[in-house]
Protein backbone atom coordinates (compact mmCIF):
# COMPACT_ATOMS: atom_id res chain seq x y z
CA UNK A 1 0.00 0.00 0.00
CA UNK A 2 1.48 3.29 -1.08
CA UNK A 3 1.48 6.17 1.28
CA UNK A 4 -1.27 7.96 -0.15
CA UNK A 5 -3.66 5.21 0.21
CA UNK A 6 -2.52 4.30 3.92
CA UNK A 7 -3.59 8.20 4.87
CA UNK A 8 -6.70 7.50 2.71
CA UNK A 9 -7.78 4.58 4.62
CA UNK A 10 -6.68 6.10 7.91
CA UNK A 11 -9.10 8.91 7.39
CA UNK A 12 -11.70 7.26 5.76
CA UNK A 13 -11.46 4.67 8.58
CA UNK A 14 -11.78 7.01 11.89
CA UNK A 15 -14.67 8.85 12.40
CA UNK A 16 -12.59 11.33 14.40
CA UNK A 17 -8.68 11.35 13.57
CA UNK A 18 -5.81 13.89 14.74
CA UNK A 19 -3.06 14.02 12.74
CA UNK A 20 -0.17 15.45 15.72
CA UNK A 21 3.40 15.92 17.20
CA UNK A 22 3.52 13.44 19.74
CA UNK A 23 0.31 11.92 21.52
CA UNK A 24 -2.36 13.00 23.71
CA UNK A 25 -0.75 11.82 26.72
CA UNK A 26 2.25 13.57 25.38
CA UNK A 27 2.10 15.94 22.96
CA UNK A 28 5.65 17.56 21.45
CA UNK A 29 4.16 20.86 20.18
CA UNK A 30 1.78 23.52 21.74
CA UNK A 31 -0.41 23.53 19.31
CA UNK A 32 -1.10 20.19 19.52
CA UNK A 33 -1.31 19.91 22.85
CA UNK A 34 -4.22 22.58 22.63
CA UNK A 35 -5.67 20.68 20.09
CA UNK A 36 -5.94 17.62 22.21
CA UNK A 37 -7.26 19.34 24.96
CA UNK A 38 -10.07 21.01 22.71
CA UNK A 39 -11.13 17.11 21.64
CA UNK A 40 -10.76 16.13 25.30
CA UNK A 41 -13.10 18.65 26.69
CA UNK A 42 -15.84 17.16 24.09
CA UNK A 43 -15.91 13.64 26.28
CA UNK A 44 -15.20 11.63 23.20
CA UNK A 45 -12.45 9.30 22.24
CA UNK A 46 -10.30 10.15 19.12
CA UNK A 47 -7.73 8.10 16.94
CA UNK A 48 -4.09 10.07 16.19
CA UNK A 49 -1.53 9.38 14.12
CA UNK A 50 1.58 10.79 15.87
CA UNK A 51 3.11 12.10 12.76
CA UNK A 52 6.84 12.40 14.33
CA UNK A 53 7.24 8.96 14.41
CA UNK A 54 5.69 8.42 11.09
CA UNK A 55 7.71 10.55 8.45
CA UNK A 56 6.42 9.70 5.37
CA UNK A 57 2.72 10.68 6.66
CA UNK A 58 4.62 13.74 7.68
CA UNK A 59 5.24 14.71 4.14
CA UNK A 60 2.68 13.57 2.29
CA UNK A 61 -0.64 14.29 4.61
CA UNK A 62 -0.43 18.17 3.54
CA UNK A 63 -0.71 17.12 -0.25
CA UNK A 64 -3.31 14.66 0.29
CA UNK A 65 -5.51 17.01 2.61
CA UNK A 66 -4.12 20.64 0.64
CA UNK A 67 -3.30 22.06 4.61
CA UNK A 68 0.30 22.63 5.02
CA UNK A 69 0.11 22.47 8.91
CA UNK A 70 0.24 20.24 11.91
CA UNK A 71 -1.91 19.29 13.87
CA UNK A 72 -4.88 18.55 11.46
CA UNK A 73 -8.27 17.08 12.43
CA UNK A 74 -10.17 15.06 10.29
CA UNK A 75 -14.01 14.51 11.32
CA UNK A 76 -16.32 12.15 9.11
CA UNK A 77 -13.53 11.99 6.47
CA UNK A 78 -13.11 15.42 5.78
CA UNK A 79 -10.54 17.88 6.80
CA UNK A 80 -12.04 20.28 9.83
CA UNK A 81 -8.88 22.24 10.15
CA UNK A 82 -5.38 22.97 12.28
CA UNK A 83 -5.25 24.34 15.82
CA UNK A 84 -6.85 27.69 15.72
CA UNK A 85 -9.80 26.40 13.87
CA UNK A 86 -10.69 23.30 16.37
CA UNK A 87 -10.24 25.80 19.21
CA UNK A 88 -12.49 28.66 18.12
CA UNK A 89 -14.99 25.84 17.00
CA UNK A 90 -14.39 24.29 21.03
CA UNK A 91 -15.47 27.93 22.39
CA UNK A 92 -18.57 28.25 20.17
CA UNK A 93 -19.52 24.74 21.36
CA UNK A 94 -19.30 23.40 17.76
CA UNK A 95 -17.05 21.04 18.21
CA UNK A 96 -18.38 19.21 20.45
CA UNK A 97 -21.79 19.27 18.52
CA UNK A 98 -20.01 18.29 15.27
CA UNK A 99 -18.15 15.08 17.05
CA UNK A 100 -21.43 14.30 18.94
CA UNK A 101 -23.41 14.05 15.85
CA UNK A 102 -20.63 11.94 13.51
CA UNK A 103 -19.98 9.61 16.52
CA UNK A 104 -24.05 9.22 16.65
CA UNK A 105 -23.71 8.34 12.92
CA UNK A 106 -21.07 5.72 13.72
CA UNK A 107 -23.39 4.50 17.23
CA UNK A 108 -26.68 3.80 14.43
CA UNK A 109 -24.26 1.39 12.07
């Protein structure tokens, strides 16, 4: 499997997936250890792919999603956004509303 289709299938294959430095117990930038903290506060689980350890993802995930920037979260198999977007969306209460209705999606299969 090429490294295009491993992200593919990664994404298309969590219904909530961070792409971050590090992991949520121990994140290795700021940004996403704000970002894991913004999912956390929304009292639902979450894959990552800890892209430090994974190179190759490193380098290819911002052609595949066209965002040059880590972290990234990916909701329902599209691209929500980096760091400042998950966090404004966490104060407005949307993200919690947009994880609570694709993880009822995954709940009725």
């Amino acid at each position: 499997m090429d490294i295009m289709e491993t992200i593919r299938d990664q994404v298309e294959n969590n219904s909530v997936l961070l792409y971050m430095k590090g992991s949520p117990n121990q994140p290795q930038c700021g940004f996403s250890s704000q970002t894991v903290q913004a999912l956390m506060s929304c009292g639902h689980r979450f894959a990552y792919v800890d892209i430090l350890s994974n190179p190759e993802i490193r380098a290819n995930l911002p052609l595949y999603g066209n965002w040059p920037t880590f972290p990234q979260l990916w909701v329902g198999g599209e691209l929500i956004g980096g760091c400042d977007i998950v966090i404004e969306m966490q104060e407005k209460g949307e993200l919690k509303e947009l994880l609570d209705e694709e993880l009822s999606k995954e709940d009725a299969n």
